[in-house]
PDB file of N, CA and C in Angstrom:
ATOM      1  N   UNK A   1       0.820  -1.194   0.000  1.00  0.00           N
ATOM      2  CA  UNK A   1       0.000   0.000   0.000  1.00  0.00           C
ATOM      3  C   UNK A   1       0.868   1.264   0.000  1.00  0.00           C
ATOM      4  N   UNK A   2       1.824   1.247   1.233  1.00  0.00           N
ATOM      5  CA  UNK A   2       2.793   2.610   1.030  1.00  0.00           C
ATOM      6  C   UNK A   2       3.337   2.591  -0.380  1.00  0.00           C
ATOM      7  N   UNK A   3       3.385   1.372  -1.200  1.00  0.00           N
ATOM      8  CA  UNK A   3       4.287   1.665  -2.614  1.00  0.00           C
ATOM      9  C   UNK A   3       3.286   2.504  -3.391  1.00  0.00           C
ATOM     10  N   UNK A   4       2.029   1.947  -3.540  1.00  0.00           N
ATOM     11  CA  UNK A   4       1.024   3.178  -4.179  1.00  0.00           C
ATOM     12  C   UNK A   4       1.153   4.437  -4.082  1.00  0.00           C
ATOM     13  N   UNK A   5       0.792   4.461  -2.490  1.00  0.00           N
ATOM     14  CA  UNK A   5       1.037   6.026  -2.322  1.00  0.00           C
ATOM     15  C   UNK A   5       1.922   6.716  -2.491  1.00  0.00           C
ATOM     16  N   UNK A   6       3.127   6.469  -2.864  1.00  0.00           N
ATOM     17  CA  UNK A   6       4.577   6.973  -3.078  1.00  0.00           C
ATOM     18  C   UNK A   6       4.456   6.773  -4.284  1.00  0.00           C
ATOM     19  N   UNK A   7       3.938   6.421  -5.408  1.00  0.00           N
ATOM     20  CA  UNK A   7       4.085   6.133  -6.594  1.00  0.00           C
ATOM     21  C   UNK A   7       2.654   7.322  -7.292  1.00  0.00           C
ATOM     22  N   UNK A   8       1.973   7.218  -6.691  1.00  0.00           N
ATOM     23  CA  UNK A   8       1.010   8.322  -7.208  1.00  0.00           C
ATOM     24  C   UNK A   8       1.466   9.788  -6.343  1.00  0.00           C
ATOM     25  N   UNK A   9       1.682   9.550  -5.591  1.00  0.00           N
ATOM     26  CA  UNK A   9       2.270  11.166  -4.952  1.00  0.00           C
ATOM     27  C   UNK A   9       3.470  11.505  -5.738  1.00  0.00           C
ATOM     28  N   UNK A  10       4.359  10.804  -6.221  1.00  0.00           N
ATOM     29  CA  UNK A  10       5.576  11.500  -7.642  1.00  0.00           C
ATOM     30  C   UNK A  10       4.966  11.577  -8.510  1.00  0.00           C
ATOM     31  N   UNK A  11       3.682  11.097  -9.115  1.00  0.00           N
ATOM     32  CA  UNK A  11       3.090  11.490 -10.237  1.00  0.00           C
ATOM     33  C   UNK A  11       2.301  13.208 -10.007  1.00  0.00           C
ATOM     34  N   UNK A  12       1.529  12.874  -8.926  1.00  0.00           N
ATOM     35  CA  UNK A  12       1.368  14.244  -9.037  1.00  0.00           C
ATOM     36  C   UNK A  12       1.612  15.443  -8.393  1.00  0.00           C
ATOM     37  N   UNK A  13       3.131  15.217  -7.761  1.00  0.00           N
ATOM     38  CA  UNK A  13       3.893  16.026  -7.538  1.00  0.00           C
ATOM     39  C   UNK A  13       4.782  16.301  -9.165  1.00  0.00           C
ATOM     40  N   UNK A  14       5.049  15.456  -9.818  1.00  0.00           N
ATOM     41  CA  UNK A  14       5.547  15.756 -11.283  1.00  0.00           C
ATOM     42  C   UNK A  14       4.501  16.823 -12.322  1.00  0.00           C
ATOM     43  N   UNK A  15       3.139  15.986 -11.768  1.00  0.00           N
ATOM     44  CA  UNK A  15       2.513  17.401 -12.511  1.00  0.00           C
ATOM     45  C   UNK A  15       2.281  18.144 -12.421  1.00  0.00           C
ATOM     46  N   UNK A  16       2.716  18.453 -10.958  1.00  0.00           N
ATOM     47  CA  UNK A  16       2.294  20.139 -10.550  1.00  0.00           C
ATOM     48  C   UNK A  16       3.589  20.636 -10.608  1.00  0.00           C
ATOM     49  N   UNK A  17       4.910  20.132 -10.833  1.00  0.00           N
ATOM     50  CA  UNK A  17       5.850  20.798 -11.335  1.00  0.00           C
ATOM     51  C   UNK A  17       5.984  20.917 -12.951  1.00  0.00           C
ATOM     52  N   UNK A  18       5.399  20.159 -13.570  1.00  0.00           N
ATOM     53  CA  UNK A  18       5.822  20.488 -15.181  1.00  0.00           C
ATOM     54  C   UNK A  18       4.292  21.466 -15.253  1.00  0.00           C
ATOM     55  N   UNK A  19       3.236  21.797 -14.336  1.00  0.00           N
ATOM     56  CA  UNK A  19       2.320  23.161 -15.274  1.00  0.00           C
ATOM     57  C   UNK A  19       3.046  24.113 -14.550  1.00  0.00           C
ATOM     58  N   UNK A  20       3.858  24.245 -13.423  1.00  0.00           N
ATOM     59  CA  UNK A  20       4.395  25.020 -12.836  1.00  0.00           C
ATOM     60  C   UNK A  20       5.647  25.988 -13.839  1.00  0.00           C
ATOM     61  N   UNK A  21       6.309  24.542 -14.155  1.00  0.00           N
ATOM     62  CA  UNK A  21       7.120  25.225 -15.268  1.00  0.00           C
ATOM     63  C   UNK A  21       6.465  25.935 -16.698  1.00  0.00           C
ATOM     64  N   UNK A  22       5.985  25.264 -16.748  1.00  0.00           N
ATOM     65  CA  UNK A  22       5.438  25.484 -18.231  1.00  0.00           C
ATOM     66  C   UNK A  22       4.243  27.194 -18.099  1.00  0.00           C
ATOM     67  N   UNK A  23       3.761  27.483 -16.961  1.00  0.00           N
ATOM     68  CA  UNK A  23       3.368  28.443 -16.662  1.00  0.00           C
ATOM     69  C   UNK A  23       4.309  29.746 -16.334  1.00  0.00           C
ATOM     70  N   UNK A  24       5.328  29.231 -15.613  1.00  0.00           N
ATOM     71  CA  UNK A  24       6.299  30.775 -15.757  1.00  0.00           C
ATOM     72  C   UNK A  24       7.474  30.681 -16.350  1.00  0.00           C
ATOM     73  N   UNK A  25       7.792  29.730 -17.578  1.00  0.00           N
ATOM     74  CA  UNK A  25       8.786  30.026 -18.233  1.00  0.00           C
ATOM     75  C   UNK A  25       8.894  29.308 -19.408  1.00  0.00           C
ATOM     76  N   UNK A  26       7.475  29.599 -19.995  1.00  0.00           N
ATOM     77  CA  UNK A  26       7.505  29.089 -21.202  1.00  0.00           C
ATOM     78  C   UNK A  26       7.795  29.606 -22.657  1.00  0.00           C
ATOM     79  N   UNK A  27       8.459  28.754 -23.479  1.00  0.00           N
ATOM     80  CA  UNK A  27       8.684  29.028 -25.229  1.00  0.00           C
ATOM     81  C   UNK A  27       8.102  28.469 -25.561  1.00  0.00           C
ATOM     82  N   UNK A  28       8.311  28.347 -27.249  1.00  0.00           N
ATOM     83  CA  UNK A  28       7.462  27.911 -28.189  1.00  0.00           C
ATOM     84  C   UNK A  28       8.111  27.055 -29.363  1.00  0.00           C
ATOM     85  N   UNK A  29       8.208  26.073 -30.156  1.00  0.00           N
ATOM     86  CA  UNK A  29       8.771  25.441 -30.750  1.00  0.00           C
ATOM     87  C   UNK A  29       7.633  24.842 -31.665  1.00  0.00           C
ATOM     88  N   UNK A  30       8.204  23.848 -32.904  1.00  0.00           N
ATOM     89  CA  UNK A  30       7.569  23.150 -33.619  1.00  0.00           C
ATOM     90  C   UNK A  30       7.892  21.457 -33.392  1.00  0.00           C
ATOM     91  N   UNK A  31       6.476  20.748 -33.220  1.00  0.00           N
ATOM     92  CA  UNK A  31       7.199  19.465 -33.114  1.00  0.00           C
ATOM     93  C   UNK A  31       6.583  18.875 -34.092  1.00  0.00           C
ATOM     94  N   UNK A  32       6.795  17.518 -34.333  1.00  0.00           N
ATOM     95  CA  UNK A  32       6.279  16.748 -34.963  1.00  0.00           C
ATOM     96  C   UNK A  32       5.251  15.539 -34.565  1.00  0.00           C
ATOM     97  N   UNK A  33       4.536  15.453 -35.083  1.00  0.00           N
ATOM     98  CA  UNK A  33       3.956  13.765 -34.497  1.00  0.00           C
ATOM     99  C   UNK A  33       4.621  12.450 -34.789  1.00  0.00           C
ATOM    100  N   UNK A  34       5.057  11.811 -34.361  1.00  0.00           N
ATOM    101  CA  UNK A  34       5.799  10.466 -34.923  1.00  0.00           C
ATOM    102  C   UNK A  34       5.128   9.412 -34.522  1.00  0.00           C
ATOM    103  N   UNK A  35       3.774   9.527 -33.943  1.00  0.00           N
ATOM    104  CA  UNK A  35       3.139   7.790 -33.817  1.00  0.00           C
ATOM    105  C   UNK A  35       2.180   8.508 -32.720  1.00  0.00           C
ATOM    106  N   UNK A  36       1.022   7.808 -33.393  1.00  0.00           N
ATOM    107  CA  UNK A  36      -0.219   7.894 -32.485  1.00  0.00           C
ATOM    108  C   UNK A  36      -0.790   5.751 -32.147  1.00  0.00           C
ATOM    109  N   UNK A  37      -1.386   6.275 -30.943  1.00  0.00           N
ATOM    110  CA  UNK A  37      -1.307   4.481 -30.207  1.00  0.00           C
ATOM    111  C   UNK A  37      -2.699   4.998 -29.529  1.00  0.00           C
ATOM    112  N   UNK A  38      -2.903   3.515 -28.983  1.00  0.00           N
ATOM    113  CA  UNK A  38      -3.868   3.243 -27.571  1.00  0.00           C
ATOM    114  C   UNK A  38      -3.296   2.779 -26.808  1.00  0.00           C
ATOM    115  N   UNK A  39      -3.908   3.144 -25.879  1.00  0.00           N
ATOM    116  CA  UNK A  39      -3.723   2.132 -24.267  1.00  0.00           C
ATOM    117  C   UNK A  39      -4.991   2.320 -23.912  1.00  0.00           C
ATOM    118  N   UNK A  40      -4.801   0.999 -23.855  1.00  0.00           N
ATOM    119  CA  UNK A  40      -6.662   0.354 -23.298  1.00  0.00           C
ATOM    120  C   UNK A  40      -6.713   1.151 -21.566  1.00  0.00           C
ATOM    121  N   UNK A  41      -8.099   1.320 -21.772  1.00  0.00           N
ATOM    122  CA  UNK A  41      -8.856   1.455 -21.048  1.00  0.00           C
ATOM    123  C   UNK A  41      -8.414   3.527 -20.525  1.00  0.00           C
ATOM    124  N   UNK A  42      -7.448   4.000 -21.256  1.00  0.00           N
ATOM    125  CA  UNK A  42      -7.249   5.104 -21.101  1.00  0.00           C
ATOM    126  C   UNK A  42      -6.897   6.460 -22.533  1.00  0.00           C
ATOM    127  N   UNK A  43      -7.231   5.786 -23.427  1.00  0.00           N
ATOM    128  CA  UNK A  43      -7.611   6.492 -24.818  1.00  0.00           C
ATOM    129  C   UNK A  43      -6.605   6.402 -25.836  1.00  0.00           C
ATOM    130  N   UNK A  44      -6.429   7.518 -26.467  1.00  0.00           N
ATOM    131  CA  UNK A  44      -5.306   7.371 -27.550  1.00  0.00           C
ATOM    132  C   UNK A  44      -4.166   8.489 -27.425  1.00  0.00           C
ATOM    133  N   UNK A  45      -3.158   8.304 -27.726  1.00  0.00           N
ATOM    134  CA  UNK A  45      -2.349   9.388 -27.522  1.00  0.00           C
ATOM    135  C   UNK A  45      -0.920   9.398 -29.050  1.00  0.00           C
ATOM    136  N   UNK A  46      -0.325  10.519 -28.503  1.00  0.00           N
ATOM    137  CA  UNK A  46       0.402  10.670 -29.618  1.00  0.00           C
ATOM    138  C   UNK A  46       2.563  10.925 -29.251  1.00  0.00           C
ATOM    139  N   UNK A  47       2.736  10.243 -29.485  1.00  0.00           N
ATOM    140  CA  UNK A  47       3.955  10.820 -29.497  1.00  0.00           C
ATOM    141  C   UNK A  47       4.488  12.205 -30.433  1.00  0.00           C
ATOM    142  N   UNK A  48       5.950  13.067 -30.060  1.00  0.00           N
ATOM    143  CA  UNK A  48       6.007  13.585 -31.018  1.00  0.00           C
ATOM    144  C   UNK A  48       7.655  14.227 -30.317  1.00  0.00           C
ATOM    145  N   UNK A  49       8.323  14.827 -31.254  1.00  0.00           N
ATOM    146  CA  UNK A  49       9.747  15.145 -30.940  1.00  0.00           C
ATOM    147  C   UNK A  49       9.556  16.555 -31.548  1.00  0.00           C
ATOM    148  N   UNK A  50      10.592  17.460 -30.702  1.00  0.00           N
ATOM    149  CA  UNK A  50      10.490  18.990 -30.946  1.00  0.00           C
ATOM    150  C   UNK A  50      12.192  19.275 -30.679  1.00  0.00           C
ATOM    151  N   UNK A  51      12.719  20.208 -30.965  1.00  0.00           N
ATOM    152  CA  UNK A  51      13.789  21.085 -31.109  1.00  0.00           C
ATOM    153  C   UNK A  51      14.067  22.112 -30.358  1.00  0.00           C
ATOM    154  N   UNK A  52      14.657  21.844 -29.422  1.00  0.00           N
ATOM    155  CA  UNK A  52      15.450  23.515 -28.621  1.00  0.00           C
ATOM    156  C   UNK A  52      16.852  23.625 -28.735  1.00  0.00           C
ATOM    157  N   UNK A  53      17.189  24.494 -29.393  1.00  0.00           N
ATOM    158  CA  UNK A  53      18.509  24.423 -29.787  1.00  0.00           C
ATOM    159  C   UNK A  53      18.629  23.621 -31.000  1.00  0.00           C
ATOM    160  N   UNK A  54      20.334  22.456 -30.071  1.00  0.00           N
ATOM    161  CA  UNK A  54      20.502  21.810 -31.375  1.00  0.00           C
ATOM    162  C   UNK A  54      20.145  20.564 -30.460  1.00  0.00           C
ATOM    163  N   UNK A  55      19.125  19.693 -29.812  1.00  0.00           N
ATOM    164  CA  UNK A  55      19.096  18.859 -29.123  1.00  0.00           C
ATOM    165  C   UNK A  55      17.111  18.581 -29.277  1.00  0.00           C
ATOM    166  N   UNK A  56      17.010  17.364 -29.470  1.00  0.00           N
ATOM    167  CA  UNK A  56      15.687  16.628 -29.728  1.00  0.00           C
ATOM    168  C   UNK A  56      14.974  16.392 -29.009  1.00  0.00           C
ATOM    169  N   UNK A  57      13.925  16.425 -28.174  1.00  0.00           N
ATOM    170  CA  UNK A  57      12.903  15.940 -26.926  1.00  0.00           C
ATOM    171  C   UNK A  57      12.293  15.415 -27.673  1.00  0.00           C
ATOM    172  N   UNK A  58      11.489  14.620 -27.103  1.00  0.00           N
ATOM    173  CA  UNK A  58      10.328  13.670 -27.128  1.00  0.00           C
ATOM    174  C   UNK A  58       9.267  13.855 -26.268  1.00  0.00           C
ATOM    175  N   UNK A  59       8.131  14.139 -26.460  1.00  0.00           N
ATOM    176  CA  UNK A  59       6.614  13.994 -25.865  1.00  0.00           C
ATOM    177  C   UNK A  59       5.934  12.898 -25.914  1.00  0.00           C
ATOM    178  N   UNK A  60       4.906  13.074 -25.134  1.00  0.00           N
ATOM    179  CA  UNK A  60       3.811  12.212 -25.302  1.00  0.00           C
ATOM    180  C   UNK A  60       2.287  12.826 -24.305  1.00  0.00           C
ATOM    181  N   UNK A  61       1.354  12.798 -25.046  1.00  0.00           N
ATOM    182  CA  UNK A  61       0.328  13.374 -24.732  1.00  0.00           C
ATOM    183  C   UNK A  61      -0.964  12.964 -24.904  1.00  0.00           C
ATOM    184  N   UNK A  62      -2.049  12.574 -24.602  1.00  0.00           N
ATOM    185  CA  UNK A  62      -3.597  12.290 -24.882  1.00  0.00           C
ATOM    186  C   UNK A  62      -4.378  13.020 -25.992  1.00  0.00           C
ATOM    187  N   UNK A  63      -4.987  12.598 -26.879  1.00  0.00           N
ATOM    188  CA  UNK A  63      -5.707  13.395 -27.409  1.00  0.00           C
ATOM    189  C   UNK A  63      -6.751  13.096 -26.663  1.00  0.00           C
ATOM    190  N   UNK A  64      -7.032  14.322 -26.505  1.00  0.00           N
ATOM    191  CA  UNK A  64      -8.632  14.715 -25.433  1.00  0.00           C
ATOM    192  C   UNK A  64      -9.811  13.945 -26.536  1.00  0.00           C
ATOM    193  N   UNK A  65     -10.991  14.604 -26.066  1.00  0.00           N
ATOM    194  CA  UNK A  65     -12.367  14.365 -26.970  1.00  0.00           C
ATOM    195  C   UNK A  65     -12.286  15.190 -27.591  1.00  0.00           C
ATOM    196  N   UNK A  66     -11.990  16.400 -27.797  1.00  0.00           N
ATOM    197  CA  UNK A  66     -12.318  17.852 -28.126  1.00  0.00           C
ATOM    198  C   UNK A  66     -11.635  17.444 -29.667  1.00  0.00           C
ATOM    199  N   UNK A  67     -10.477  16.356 -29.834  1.00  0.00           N
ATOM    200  CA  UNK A  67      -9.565  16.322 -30.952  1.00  0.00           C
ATOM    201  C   UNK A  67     -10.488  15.102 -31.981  1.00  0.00           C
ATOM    202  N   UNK A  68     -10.496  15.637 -32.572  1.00  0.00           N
ATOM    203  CA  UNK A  68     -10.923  14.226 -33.751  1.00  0.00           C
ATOM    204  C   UNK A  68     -10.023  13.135 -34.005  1.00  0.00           C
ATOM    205  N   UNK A  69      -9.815  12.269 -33.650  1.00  0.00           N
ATOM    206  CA  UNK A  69      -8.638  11.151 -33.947  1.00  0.00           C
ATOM    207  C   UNK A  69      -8.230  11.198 -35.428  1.00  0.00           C
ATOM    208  N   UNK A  70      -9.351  11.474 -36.141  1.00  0.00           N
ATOM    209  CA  UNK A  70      -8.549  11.381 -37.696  1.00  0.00           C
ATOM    210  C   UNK A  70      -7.845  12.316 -38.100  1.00  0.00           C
ATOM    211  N   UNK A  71      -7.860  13.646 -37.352  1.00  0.00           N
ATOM    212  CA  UNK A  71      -7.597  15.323 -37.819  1.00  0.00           C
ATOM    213  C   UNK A  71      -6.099  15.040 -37.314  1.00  0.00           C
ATOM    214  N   UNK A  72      -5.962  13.596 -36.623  1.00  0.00           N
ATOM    215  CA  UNK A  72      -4.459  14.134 -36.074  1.00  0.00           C
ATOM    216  C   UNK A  72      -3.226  12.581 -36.668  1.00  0.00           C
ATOM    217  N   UNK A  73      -2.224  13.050 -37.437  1.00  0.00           N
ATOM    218  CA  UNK A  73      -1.575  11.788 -38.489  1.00  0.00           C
ATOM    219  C   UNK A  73      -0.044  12.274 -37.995  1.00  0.00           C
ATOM    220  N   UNK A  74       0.434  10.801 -38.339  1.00  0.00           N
ATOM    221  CA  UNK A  74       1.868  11.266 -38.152  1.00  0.00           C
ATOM    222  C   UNK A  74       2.329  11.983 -39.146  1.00  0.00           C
ATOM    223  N   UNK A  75       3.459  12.831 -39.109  1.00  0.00           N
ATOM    224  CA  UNK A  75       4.403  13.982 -39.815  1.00  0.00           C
ATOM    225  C   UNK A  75       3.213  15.147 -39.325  1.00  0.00           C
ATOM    226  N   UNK A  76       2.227  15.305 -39.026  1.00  0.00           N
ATOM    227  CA  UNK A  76       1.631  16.637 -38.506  1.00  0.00           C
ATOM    228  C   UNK A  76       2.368  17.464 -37.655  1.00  0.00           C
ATOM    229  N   UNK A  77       2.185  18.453 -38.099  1.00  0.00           N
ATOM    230  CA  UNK A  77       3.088  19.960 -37.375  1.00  0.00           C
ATOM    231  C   UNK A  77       2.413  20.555 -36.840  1.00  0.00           C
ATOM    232  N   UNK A  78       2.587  20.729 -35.010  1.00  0.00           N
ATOM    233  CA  UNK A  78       1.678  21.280 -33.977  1.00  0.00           C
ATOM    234  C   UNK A  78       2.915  22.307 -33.205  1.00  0.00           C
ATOM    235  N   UNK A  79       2.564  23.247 -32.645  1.00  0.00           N
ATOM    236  CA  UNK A  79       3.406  24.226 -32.229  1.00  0.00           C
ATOM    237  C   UNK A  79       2.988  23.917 -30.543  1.00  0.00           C
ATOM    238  N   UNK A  80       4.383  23.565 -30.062  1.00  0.00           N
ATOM    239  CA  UNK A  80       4.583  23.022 -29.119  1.00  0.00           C
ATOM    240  C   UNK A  80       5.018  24.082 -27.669  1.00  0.00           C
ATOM    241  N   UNK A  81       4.479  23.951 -26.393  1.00  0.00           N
ATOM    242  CA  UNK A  81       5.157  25.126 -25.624  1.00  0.00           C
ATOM    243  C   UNK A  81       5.907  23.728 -24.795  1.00  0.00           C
ATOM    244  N   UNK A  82       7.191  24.548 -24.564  1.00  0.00           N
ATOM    245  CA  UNK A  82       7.740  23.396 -23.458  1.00  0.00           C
ATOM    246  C   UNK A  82       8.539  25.287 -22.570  1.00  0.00           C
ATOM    247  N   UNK A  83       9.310  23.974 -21.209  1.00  0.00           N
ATOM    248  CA  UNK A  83       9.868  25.196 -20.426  1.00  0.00           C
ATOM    249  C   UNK A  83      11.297  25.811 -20.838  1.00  0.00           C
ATOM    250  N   UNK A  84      11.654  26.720 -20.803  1.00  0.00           N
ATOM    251  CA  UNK A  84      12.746  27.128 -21.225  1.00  0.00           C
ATOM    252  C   UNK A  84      13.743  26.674 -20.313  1.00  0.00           C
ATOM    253  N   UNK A  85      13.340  26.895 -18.959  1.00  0.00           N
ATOM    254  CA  UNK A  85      14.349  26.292 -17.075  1.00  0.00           C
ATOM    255  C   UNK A  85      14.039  24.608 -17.764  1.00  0.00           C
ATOM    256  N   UNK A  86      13.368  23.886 -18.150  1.00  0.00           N
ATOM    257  CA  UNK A  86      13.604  22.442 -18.162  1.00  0.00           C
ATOM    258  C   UNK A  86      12.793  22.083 -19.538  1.00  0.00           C
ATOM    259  N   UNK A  87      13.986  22.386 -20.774  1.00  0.00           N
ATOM    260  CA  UNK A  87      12.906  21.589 -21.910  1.00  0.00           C
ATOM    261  C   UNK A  87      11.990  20.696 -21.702  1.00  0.00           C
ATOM    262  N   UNK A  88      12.477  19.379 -21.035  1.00  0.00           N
ATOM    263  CA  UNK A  88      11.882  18.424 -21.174  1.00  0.00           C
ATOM    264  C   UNK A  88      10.310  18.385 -20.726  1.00  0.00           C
ATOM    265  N   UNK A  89       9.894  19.105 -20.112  1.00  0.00           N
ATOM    266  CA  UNK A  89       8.810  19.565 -19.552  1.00  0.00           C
ATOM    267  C   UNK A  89       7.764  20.075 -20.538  1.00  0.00           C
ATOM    268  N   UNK A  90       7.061  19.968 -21.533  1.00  0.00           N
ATOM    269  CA  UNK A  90       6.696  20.505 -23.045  1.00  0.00           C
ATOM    270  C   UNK A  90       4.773  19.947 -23.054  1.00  0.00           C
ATOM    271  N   UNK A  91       3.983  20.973 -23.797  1.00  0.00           N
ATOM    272  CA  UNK A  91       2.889  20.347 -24.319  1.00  0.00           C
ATOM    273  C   UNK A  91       2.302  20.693 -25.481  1.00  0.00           C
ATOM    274  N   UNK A  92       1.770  19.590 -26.134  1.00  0.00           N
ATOM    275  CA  UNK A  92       1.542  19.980 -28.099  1.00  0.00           C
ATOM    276  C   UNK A  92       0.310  20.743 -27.304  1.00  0.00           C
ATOM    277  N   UNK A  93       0.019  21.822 -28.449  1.00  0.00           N
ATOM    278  CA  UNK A  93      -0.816  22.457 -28.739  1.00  0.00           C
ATOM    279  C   UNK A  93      -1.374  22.221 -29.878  1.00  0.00           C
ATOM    280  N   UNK A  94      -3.379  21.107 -29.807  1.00  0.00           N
ATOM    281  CA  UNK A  94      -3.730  20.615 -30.266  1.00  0.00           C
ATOM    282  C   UNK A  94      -4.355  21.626 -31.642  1.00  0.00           C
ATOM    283  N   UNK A  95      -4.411  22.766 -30.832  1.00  0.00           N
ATOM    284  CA  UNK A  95      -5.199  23.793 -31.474  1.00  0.00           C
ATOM    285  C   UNK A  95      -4.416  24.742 -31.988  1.00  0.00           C
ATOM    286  N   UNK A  96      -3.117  24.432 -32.215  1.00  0.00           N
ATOM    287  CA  UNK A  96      -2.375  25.412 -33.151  1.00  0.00           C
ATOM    288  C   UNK A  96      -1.785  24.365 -34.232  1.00  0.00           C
ATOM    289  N   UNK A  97      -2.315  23.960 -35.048  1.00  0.00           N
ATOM    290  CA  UNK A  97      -2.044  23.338 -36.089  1.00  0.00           C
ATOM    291  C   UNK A  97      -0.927  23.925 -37.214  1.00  0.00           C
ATOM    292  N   UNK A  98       0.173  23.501 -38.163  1.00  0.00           N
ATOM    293  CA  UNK A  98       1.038  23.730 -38.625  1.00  0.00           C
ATOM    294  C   UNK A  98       0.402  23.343 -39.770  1.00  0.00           C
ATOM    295  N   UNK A  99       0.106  24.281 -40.896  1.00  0.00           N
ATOM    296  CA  UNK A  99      -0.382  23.698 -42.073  1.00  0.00           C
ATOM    297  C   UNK A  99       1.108  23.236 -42.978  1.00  0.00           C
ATOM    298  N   UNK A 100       1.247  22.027 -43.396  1.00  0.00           N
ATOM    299  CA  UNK A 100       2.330  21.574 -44.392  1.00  0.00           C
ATOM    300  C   UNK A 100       2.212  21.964 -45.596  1.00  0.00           C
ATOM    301  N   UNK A 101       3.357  22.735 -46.293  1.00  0.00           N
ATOM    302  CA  UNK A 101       3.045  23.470 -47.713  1.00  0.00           C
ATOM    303  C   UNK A 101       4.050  22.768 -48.111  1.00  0.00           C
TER     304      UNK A 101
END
């Protein structure tokens, strides 16, 4: 039982530090989608890799309901905020779409 609770208390102690970051020291970048999946019983989500500097991150994020599953394909270009104090800390922005020309 204590392993639970220590295992969900770093989870959401992690997420109240990455909106923490991402609220007072955020940029803006372009990422990519590189693979959208399921996991049962908790929806679909998407991977995707973005650029700060000269160095690559990797995401991963839920598409909500609000997103149409088909509106969203790999190579899609979404403009990404992550933290400037801790790249790795980042979230696609479903609703700023990158049109590909």
């Amino acid at each position: 039982m204590a392993l639970v609770l220590l295992v969900f208390s770093y989870g959401l102690y992690h997420s109240v530090l990455k909106n923490k970051e991402l609220k007072e020291s955020s940029e803006y970048t372009t990422g990519v989608i590189t693979k959208k999946y399921r996991i049962p019983q908790r929806g679909y989500y998407v991977h995707y890799d973005y650029n700060v500097g000269d160095k690559v991150f990797e995401g991963s994020q839920n598409i909500s309901k609000e997103i149409e599953l088909k509106d969203v394909n790999n190579g899609d270009r979404f403009q990404v905020k992550y933290s400037s104090e801790s790249p790795n800390y980042s979230e696609l922005l479903f609703d700023k779409k990158i049109n590909n020309e």
